[in-house]
N, C-alpha and C. Protein backbone atom coordinates (compact mmCIF):
# COMPACT_ATOMS: atom_id res chain seq x y z
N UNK A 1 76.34 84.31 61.41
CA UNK A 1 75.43 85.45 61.42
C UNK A 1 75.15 85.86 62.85
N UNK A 2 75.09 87.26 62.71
CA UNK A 2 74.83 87.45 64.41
C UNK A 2 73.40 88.48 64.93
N UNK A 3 72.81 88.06 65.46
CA UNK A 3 71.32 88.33 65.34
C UNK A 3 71.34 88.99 67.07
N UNK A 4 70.37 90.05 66.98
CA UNK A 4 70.11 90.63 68.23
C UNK A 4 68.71 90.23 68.33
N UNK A 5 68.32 90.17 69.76
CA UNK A 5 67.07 89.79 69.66
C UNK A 5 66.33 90.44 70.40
N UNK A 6 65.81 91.97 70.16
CA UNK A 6 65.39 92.67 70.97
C UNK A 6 66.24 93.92 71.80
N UNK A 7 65.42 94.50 72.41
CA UNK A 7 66.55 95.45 73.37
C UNK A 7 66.34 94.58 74.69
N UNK A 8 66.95 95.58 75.60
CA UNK A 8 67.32 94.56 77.20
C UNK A 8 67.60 95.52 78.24
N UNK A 9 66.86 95.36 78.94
CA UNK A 9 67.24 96.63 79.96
C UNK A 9 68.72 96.03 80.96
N UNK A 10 68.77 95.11 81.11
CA UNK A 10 69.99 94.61 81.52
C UNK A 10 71.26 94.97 81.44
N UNK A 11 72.08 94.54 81.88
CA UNK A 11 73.78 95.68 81.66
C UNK A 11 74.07 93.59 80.95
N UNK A 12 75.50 93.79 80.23
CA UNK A 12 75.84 92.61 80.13
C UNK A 12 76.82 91.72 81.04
N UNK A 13 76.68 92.37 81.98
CA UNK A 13 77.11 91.41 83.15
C UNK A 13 76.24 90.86 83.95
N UNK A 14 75.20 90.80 83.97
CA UNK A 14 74.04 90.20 84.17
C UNK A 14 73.23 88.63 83.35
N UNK A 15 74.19 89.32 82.41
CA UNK A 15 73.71 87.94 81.32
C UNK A 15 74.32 86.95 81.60
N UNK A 16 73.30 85.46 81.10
CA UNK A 16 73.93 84.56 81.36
C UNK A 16 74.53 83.87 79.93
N UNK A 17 75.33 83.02 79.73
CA UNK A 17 75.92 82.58 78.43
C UNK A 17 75.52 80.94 78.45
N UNK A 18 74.55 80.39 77.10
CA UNK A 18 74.63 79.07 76.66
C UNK A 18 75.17 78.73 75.42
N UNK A 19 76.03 77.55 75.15
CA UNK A 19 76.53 77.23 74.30
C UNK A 19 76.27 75.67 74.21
N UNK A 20 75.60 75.49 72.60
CA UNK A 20 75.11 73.62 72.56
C UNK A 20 74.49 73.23 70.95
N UNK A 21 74.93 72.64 71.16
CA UNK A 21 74.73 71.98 69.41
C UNK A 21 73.01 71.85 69.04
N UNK A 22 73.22 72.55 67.86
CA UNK A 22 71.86 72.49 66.81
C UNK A 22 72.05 71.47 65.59
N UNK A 23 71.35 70.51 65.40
CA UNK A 23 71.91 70.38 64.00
C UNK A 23 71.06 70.73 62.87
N UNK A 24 71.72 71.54 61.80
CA UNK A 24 71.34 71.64 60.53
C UNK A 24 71.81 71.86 59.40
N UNK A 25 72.05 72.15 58.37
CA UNK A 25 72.53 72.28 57.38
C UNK A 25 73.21 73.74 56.39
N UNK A 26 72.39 74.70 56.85
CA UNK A 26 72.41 75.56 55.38
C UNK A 26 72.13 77.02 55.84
N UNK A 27 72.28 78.15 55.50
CA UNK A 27 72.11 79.45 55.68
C UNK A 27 70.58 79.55 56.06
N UNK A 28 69.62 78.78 55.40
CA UNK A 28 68.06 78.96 55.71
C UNK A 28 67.80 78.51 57.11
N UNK A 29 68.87 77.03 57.66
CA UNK A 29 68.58 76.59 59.14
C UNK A 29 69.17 77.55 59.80
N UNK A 30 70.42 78.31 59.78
CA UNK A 30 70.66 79.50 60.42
C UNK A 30 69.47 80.23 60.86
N UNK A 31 69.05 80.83 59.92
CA UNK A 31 67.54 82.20 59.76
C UNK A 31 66.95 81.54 60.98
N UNK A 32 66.16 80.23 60.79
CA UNK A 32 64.75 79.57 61.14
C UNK A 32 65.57 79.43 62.51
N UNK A 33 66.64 78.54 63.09
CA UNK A 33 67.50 78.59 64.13
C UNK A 33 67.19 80.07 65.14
N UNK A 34 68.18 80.73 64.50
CA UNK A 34 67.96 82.38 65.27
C UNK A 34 66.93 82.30 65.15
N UNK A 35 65.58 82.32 64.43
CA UNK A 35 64.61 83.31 64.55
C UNK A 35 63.78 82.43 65.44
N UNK A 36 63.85 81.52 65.95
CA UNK A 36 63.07 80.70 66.55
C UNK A 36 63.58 81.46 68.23
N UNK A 37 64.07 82.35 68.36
CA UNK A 37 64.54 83.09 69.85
C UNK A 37 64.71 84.35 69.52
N UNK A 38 64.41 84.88 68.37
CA UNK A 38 64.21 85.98 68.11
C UNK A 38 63.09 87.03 68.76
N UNK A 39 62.90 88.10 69.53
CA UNK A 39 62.05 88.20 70.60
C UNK A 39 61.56 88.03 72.09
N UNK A 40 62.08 86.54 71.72
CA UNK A 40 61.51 85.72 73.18
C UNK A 40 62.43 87.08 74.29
N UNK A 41 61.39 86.97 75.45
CA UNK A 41 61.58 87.32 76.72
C UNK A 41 62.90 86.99 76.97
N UNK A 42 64.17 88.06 77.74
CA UNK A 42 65.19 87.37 78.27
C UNK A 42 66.53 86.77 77.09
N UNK A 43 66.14 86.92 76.02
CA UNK A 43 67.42 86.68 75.48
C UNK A 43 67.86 87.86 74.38
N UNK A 44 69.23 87.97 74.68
CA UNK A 44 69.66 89.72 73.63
C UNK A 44 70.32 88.91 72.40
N UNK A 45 70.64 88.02 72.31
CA UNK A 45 71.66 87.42 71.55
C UNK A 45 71.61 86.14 71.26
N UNK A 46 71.91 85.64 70.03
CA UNK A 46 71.84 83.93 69.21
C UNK A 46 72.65 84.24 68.30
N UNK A 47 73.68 83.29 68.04
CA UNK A 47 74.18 83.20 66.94
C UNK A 47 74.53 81.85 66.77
N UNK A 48 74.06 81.10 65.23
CA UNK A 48 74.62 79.35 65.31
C UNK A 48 75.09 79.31 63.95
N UNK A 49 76.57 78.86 64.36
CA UNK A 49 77.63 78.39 63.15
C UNK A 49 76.86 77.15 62.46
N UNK A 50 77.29 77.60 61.51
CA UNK A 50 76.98 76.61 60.42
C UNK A 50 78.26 75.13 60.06
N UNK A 51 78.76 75.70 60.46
CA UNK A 51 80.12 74.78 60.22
C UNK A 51 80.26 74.08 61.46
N UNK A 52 80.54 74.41 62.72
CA UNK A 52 80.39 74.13 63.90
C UNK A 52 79.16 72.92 64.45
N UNK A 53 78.02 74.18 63.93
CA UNK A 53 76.59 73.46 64.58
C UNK A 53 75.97 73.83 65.63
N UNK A 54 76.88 74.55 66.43
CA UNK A 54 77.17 75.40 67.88
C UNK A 54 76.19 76.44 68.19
N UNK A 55 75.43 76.71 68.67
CA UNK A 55 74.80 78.07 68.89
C UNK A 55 74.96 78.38 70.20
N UNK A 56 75.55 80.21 70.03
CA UNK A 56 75.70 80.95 71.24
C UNK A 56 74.80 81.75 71.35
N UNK A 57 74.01 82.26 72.85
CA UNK A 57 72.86 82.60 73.52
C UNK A 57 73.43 83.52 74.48
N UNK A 58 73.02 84.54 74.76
CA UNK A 58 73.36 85.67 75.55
C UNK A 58 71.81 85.59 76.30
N UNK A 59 71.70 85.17 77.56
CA UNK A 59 70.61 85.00 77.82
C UNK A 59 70.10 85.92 79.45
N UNK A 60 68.95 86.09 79.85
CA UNK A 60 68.91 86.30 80.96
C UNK A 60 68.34 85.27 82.33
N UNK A 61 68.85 83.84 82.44
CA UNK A 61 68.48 83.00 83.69
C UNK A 61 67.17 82.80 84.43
N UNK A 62 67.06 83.95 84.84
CA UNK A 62 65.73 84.45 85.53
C UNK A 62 64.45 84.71 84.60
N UNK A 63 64.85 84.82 83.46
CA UNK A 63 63.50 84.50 82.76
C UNK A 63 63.17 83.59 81.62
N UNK A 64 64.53 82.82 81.46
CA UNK A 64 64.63 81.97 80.88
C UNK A 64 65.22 80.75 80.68
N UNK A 65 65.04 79.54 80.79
CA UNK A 65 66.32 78.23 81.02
C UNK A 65 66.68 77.90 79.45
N UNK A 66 67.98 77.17 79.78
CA UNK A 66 68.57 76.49 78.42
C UNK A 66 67.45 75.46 78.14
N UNK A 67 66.65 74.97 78.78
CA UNK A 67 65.36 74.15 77.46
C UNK A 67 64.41 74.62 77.37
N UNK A 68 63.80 75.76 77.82
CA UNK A 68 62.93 76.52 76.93
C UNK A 68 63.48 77.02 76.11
N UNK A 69 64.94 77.14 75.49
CA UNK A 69 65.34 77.68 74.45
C UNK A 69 65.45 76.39 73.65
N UNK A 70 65.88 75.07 74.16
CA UNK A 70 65.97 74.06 73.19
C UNK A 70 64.39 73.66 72.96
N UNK A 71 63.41 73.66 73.62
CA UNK A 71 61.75 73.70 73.28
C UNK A 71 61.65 74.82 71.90
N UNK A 72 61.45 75.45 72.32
CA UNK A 72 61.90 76.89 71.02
C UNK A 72 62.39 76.57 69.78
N UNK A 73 63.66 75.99 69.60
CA UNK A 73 64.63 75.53 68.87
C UNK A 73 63.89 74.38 67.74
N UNK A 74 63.44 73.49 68.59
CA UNK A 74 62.76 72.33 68.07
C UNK A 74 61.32 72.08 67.66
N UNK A 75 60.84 73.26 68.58
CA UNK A 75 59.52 74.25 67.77
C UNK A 75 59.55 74.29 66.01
N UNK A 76 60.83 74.51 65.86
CA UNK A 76 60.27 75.06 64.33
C UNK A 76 61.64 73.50 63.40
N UNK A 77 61.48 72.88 63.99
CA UNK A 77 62.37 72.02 63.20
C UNK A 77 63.76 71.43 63.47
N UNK A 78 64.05 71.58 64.71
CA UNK A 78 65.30 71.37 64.69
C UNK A 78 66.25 70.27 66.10
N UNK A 79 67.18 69.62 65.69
CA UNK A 79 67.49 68.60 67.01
C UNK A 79 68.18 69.57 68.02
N UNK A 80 68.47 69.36 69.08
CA UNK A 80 69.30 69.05 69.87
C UNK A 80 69.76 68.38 70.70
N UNK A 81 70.82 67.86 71.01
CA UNK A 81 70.98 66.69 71.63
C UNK A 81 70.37 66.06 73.12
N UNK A 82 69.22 66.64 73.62
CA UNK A 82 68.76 66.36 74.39
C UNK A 82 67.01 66.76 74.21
N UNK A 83 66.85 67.36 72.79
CA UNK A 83 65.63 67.53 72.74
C UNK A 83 65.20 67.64 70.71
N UNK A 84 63.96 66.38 70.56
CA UNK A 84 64.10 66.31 69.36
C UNK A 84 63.19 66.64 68.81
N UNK A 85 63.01 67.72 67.68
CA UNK A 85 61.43 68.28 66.97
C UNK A 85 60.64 67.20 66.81
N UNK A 86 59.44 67.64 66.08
CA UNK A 86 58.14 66.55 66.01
C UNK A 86 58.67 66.31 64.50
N UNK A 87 58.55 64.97 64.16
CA UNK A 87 58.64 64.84 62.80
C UNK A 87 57.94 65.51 61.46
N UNK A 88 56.47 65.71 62.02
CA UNK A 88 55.91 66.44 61.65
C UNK A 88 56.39 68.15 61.20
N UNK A 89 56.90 68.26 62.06
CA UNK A 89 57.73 69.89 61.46
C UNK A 89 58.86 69.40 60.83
N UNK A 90 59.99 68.27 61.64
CA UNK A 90 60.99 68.15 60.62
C UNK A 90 60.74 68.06 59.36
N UNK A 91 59.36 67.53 58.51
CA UNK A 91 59.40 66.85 57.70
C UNK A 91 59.26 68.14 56.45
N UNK A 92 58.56 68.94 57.23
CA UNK A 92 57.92 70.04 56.25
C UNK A 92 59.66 71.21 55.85
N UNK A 93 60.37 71.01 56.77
CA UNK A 93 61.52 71.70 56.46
C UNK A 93 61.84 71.46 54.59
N UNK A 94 62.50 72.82 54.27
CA UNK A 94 63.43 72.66 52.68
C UNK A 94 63.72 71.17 52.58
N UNK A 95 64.16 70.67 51.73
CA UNK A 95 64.95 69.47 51.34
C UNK A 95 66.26 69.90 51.77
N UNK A 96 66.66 70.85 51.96
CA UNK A 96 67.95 71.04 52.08
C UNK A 96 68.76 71.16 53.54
N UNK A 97 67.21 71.68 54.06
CA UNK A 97 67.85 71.54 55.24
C UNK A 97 66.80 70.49 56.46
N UNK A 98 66.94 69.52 56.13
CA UNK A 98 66.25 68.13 56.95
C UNK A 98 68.17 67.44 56.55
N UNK A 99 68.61 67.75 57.60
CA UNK A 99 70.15 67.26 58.17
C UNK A 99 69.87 65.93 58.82
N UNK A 100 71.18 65.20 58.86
CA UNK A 100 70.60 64.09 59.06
C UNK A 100 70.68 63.88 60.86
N UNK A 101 69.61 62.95 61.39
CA UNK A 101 69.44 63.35 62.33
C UNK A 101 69.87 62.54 63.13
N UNK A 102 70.39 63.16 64.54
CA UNK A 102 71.22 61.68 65.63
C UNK A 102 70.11 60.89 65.81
């Protein structure tokens, strides 16, 4: 799925590109995934394979780092390999999508 996140006064050579594993399960961790950077300041673009696990970020550097996006990420439920949600949110996730976790 490919999600815009906002407009951007930026040209896209300006942008910066992150790519890094989410883990989850199911079309609903997609949604909650993207939408958890949906808005935010500085980023035009998220998209995370489901098959993969992978999420790509079209980002802008200067107003944003790759772990305030993995803070973000794990905000609403979700791992990444260097930053892990509160159990407390993992727990409340679907049944379907509480993936199993590193």
């Amino acid at each position: 799925m490919l999600m815009s996140c906002g407009s951007s006064q930026t040209t896209n050579d300006s942008l910066a590109k992150a790519e890094f594993k989410v883990y989850g399960n199911c079309g609903m961790c997609e949604k909650r995934i993207e939408g958890s950077l949906k808005g935010v300041s500085g980023i035009s673009y998220a998209d995370w394979d489901q098959t993969s696990k992978m999420i790509i970020i079209s980002y802008e550097s200067e107003k944003i780092s790759i772990d305030e996006m993995k803070v973000k990420i794990a905000g609403v439920g979700y791992d990444t390999e260097s930053h892990r949600a509160k159990e407390s949110v993992y727990s409340k996730l679907p049944e379907c999508c509480q993936y199993e976790r590193p």
